[in-house]
PDB file of N, CA and C in Angstrom:
ATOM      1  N   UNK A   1      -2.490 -93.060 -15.750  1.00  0.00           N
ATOM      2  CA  UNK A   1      -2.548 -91.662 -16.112  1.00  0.00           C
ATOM      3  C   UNK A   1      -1.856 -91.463 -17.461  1.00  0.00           C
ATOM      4  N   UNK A   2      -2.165 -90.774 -18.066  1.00  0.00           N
ATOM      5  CA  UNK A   2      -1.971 -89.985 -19.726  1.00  0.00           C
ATOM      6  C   UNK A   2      -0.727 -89.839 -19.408  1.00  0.00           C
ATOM      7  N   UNK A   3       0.564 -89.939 -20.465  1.00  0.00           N
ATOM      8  CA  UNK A   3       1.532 -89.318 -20.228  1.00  0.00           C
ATOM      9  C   UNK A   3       1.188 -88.051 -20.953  1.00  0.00           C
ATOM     10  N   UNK A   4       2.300 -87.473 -20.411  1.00  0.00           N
ATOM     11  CA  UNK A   4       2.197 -85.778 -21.322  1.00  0.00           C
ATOM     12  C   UNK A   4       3.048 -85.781 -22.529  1.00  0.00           C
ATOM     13  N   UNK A   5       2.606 -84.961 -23.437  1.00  0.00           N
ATOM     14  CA  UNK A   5       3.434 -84.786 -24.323  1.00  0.00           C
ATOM     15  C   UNK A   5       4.419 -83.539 -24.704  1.00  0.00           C
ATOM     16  N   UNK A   6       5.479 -84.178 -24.660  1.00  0.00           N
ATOM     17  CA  UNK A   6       6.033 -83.361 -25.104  1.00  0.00           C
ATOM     18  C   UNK A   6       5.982 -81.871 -26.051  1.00  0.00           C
ATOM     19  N   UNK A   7       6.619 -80.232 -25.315  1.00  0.00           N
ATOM     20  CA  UNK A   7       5.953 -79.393 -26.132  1.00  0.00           C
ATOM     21  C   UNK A   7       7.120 -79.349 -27.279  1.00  0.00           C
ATOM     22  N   UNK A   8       8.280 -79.531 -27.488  1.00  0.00           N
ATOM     23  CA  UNK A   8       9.435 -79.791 -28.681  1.00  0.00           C
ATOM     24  C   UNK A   8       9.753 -80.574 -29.790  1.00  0.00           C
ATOM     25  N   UNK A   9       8.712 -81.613 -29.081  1.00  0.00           N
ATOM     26  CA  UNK A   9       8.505 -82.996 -29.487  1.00  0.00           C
ATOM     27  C   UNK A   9       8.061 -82.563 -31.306  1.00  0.00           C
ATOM     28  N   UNK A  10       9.085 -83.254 -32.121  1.00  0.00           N
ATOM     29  CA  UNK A  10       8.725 -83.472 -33.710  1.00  0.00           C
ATOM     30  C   UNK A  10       7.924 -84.515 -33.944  1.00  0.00           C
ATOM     31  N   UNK A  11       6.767 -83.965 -34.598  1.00  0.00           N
ATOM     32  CA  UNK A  11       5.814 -85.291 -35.346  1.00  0.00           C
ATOM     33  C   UNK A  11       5.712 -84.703 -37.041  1.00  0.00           C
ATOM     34  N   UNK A  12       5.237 -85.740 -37.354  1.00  0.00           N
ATOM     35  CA  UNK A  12       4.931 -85.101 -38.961  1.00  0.00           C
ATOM     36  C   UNK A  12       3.618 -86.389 -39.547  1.00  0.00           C
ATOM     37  N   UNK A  13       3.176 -85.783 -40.290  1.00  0.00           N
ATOM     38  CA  UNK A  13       1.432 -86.636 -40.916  1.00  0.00           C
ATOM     39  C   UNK A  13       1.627 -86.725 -42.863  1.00  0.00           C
ATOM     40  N   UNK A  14       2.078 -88.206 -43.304  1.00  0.00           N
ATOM     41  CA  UNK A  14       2.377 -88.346 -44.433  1.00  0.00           C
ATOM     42  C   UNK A  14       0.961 -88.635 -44.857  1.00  0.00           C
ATOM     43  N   UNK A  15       0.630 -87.846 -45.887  1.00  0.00           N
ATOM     44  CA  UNK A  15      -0.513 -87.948 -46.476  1.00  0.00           C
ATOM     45  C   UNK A  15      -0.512 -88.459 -47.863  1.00  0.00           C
ATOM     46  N   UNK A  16      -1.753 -89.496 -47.945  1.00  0.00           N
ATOM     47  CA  UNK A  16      -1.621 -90.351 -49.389  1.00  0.00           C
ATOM     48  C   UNK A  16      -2.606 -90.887 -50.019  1.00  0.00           C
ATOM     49  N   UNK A  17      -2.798 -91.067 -50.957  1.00  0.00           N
ATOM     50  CA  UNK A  17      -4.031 -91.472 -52.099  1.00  0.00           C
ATOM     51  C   UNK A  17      -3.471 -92.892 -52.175  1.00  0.00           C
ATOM     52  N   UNK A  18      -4.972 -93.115 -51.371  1.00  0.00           N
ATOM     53  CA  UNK A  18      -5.223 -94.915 -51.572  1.00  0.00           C
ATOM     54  C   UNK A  18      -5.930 -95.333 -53.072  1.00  0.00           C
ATOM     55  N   UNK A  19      -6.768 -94.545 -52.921  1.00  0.00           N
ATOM     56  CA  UNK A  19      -7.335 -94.885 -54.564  1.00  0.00           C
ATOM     57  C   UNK A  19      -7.081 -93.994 -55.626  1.00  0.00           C
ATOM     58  N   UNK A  20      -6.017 -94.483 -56.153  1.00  0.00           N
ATOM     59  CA  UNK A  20      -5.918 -93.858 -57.480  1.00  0.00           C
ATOM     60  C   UNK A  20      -6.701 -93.631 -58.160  1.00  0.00           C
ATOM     61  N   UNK A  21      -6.327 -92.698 -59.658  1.00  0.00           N
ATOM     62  CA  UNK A  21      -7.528 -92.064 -60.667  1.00  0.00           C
ATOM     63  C   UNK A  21      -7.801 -93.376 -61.344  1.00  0.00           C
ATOM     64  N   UNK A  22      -6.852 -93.888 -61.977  1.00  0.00           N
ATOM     65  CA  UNK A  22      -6.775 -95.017 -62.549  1.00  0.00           C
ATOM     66  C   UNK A  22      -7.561 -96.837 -61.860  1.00  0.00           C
ATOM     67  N   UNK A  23      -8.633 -96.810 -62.353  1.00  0.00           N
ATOM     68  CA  UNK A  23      -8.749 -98.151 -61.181  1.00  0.00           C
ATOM     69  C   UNK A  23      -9.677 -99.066 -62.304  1.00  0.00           C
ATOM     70  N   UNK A  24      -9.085-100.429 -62.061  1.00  0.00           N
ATOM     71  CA  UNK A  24      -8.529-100.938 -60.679  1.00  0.00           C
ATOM     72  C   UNK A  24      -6.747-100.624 -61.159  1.00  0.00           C
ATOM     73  N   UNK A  25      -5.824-100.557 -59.800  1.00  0.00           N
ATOM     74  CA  UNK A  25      -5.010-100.260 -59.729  1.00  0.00           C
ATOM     75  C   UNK A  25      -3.955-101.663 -59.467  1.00  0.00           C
ATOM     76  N   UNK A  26      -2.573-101.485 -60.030  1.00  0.00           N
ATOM     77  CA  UNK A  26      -1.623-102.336 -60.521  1.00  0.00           C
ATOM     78  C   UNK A  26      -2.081-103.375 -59.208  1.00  0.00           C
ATOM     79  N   UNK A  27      -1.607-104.362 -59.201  1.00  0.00           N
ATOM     80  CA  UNK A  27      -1.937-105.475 -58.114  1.00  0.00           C
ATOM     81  C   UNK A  27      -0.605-106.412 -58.213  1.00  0.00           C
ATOM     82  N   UNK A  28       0.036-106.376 -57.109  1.00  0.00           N
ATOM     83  CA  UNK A  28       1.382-106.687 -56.462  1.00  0.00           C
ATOM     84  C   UNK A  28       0.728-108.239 -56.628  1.00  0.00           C
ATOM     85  N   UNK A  29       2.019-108.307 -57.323  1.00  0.00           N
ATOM     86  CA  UNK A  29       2.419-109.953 -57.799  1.00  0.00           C
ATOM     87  C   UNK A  29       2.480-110.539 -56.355  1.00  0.00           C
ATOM     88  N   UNK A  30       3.518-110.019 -55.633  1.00  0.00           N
ATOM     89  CA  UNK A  30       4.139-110.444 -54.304  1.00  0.00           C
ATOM     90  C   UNK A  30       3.032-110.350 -53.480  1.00  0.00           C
ATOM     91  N   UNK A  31       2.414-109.619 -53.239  1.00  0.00           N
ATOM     92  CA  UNK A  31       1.100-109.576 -51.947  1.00  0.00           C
ATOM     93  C   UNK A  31      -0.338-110.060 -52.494  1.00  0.00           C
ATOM     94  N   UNK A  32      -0.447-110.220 -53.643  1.00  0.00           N
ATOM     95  CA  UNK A  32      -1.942-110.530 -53.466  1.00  0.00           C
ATOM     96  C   UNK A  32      -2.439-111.590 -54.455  1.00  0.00           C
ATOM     97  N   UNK A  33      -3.731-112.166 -53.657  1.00  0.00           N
ATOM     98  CA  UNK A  33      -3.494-113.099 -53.725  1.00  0.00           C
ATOM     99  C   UNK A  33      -4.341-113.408 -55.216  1.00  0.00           C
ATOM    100  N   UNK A  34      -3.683-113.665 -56.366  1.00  0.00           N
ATOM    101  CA  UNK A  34      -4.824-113.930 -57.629  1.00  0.00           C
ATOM    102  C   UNK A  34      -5.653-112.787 -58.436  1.00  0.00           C
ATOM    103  N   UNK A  35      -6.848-112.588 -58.350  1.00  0.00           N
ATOM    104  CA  UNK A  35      -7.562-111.065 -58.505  1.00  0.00           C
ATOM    105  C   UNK A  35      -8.003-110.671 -57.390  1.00  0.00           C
ATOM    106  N   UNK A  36      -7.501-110.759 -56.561  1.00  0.00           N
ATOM    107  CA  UNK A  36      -7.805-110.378 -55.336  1.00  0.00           C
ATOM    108  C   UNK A  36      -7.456-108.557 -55.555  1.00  0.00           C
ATOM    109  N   UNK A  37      -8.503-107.644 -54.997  1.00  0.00           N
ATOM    110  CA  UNK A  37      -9.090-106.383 -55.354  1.00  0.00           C
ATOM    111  C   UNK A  37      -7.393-105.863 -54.567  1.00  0.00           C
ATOM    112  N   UNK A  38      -7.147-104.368 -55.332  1.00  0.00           N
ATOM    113  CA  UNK A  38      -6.010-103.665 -54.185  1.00  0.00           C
ATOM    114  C   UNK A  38      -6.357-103.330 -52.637  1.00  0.00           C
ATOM    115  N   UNK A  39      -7.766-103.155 -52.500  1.00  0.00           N
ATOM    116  CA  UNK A  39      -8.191-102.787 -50.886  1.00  0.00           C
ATOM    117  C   UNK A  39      -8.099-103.977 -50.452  1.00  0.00           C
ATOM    118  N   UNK A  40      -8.506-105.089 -50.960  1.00  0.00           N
ATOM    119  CA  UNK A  40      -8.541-106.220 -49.829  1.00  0.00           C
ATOM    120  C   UNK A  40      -7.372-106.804 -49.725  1.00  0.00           C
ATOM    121  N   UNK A  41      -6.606-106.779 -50.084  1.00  0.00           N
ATOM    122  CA  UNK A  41      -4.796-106.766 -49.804  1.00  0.00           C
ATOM    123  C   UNK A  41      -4.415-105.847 -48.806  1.00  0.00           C
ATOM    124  N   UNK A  42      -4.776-104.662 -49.036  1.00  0.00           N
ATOM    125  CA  UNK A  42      -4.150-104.003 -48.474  1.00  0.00           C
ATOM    126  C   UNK A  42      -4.984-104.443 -46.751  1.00  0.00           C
ATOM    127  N   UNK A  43      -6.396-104.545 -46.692  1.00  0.00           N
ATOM    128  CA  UNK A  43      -6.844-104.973 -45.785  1.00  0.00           C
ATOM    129  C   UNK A  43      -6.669-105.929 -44.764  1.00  0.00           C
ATOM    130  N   UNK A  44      -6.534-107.293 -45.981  1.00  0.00           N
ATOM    131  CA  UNK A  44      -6.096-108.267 -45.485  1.00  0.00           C
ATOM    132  C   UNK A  44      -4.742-108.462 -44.599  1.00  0.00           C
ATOM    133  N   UNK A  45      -3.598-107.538 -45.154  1.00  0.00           N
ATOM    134  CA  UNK A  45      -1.856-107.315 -44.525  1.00  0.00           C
ATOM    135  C   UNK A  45      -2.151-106.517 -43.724  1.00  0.00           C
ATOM    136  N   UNK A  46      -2.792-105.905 -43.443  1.00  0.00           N
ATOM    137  CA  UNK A  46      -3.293-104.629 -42.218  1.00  0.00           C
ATOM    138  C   UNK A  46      -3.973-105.278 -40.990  1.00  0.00           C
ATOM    139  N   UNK A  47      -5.054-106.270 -41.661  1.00  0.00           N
ATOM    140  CA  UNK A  47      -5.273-107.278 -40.105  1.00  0.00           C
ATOM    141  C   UNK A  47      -3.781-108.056 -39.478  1.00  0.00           C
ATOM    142  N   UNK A  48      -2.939-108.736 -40.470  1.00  0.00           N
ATOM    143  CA  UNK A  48      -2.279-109.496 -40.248  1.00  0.00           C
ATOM    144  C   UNK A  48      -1.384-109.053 -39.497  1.00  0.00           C
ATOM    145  N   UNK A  49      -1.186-107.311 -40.093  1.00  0.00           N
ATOM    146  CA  UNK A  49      -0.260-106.694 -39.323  1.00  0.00           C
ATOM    147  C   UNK A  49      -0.531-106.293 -37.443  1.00  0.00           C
ATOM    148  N   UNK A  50      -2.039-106.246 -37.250  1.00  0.00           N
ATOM    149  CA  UNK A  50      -2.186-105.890 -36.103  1.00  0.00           C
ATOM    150  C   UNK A  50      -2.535-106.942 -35.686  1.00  0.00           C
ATOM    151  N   UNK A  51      -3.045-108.548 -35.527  1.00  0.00           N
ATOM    152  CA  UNK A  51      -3.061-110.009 -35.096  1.00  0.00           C
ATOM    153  C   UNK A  51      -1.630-110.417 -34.865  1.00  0.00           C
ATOM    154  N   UNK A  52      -0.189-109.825 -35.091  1.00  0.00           N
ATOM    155  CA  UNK A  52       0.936-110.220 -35.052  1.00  0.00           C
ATOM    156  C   UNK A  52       1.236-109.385 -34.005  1.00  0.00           C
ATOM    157  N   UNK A  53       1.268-108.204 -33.695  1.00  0.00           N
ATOM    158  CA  UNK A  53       1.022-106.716 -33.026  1.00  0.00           C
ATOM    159  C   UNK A  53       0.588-107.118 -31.673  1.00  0.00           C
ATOM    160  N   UNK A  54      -0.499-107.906 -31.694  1.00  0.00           N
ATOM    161  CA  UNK A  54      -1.546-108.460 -30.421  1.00  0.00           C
ATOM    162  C   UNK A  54      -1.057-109.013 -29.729  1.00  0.00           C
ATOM    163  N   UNK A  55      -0.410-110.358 -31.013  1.00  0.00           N
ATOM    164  CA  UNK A  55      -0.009-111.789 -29.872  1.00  0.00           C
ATOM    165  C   UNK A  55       1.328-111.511 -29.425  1.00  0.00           C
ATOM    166  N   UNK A  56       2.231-110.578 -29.947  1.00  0.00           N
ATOM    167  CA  UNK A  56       3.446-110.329 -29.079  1.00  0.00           C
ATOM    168  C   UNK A  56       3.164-109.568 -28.072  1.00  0.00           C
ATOM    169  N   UNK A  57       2.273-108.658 -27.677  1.00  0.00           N
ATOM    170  CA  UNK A  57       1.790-107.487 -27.044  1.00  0.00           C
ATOM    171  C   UNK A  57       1.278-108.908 -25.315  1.00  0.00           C
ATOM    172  N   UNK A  58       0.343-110.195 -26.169  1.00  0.00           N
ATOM    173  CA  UNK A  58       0.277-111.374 -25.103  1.00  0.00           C
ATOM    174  C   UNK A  58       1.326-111.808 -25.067  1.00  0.00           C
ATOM    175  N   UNK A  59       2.453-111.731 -25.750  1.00  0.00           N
ATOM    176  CA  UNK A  59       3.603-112.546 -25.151  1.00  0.00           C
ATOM    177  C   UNK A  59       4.626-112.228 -24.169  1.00  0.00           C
ATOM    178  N   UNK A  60       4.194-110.808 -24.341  1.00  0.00           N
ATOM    179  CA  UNK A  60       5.008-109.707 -22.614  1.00  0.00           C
ATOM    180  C   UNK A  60       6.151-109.143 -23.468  1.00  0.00           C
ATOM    181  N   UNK A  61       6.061-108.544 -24.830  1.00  0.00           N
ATOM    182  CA  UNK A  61       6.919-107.650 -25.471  1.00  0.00           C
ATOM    183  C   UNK A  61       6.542-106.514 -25.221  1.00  0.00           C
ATOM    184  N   UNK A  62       7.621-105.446 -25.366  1.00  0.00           N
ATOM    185  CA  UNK A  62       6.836-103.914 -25.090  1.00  0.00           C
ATOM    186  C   UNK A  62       6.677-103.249 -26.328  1.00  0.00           C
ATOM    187  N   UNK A  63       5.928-101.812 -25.969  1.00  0.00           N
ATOM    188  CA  UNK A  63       5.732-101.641 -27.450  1.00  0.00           C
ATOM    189  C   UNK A  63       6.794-101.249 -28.178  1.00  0.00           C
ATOM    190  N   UNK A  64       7.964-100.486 -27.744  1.00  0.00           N
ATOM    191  CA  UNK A  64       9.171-100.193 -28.406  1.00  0.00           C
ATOM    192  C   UNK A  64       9.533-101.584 -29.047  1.00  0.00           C
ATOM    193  N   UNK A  65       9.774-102.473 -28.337  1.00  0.00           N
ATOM    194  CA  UNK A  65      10.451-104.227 -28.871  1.00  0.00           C
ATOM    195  C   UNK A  65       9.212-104.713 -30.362  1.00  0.00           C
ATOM    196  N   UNK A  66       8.139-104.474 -30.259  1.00  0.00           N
ATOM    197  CA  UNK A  66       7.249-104.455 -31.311  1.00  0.00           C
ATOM    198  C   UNK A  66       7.880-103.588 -32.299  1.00  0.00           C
ATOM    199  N   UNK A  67       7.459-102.155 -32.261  1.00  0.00           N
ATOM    200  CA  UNK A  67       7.547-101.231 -33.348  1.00  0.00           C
ATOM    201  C   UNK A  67       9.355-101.769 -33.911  1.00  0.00           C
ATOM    202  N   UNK A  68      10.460-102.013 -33.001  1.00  0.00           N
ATOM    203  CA  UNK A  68      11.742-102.271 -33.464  1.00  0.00           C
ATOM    204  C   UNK A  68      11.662-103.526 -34.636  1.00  0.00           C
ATOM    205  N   UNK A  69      10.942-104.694 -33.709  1.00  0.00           N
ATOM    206  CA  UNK A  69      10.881-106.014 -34.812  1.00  0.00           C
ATOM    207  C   UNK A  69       9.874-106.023 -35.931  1.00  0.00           C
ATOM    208  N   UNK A  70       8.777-104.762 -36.166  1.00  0.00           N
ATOM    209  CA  UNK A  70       7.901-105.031 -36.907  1.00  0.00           C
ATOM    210  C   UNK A  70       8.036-103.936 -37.947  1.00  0.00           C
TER     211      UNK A  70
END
């Protein structure tokens, strides 16, 4: 069953421009790999991030112990 949500409960929605006016856009020495495009970086660390997400999720971590270590 759904938990309920809270009616006091604070959330907030950070909103942001992935593609700049300017493109192609600066390309992180540290993350990517060569000319590798800014979306497919960002793509590529976004799978990696949820394939890491998964296999602890199979390893019997909870999701709090995830979101803490990740």
């Amino acid at each position: 069953m759904p938990e309920k949500h809270e009616k006091n409960k604070f959330s907030i929605t950070v909103c942001g421009e992935f593609f700049p006016e300017i493109y192609p856009a600066h390309r992180s020495s540290k993350w990517s790999r060569g000319e590798e495009d800014p979306l497919t970086t960002e793509m590529r660390l976004f799978c990696a991030c949820m394939r890491w997400a998964f296999n602890r999720l199979l390893e019997g971590a909870s999701r709090h112990e995830i979101k803490k270590s990740g």
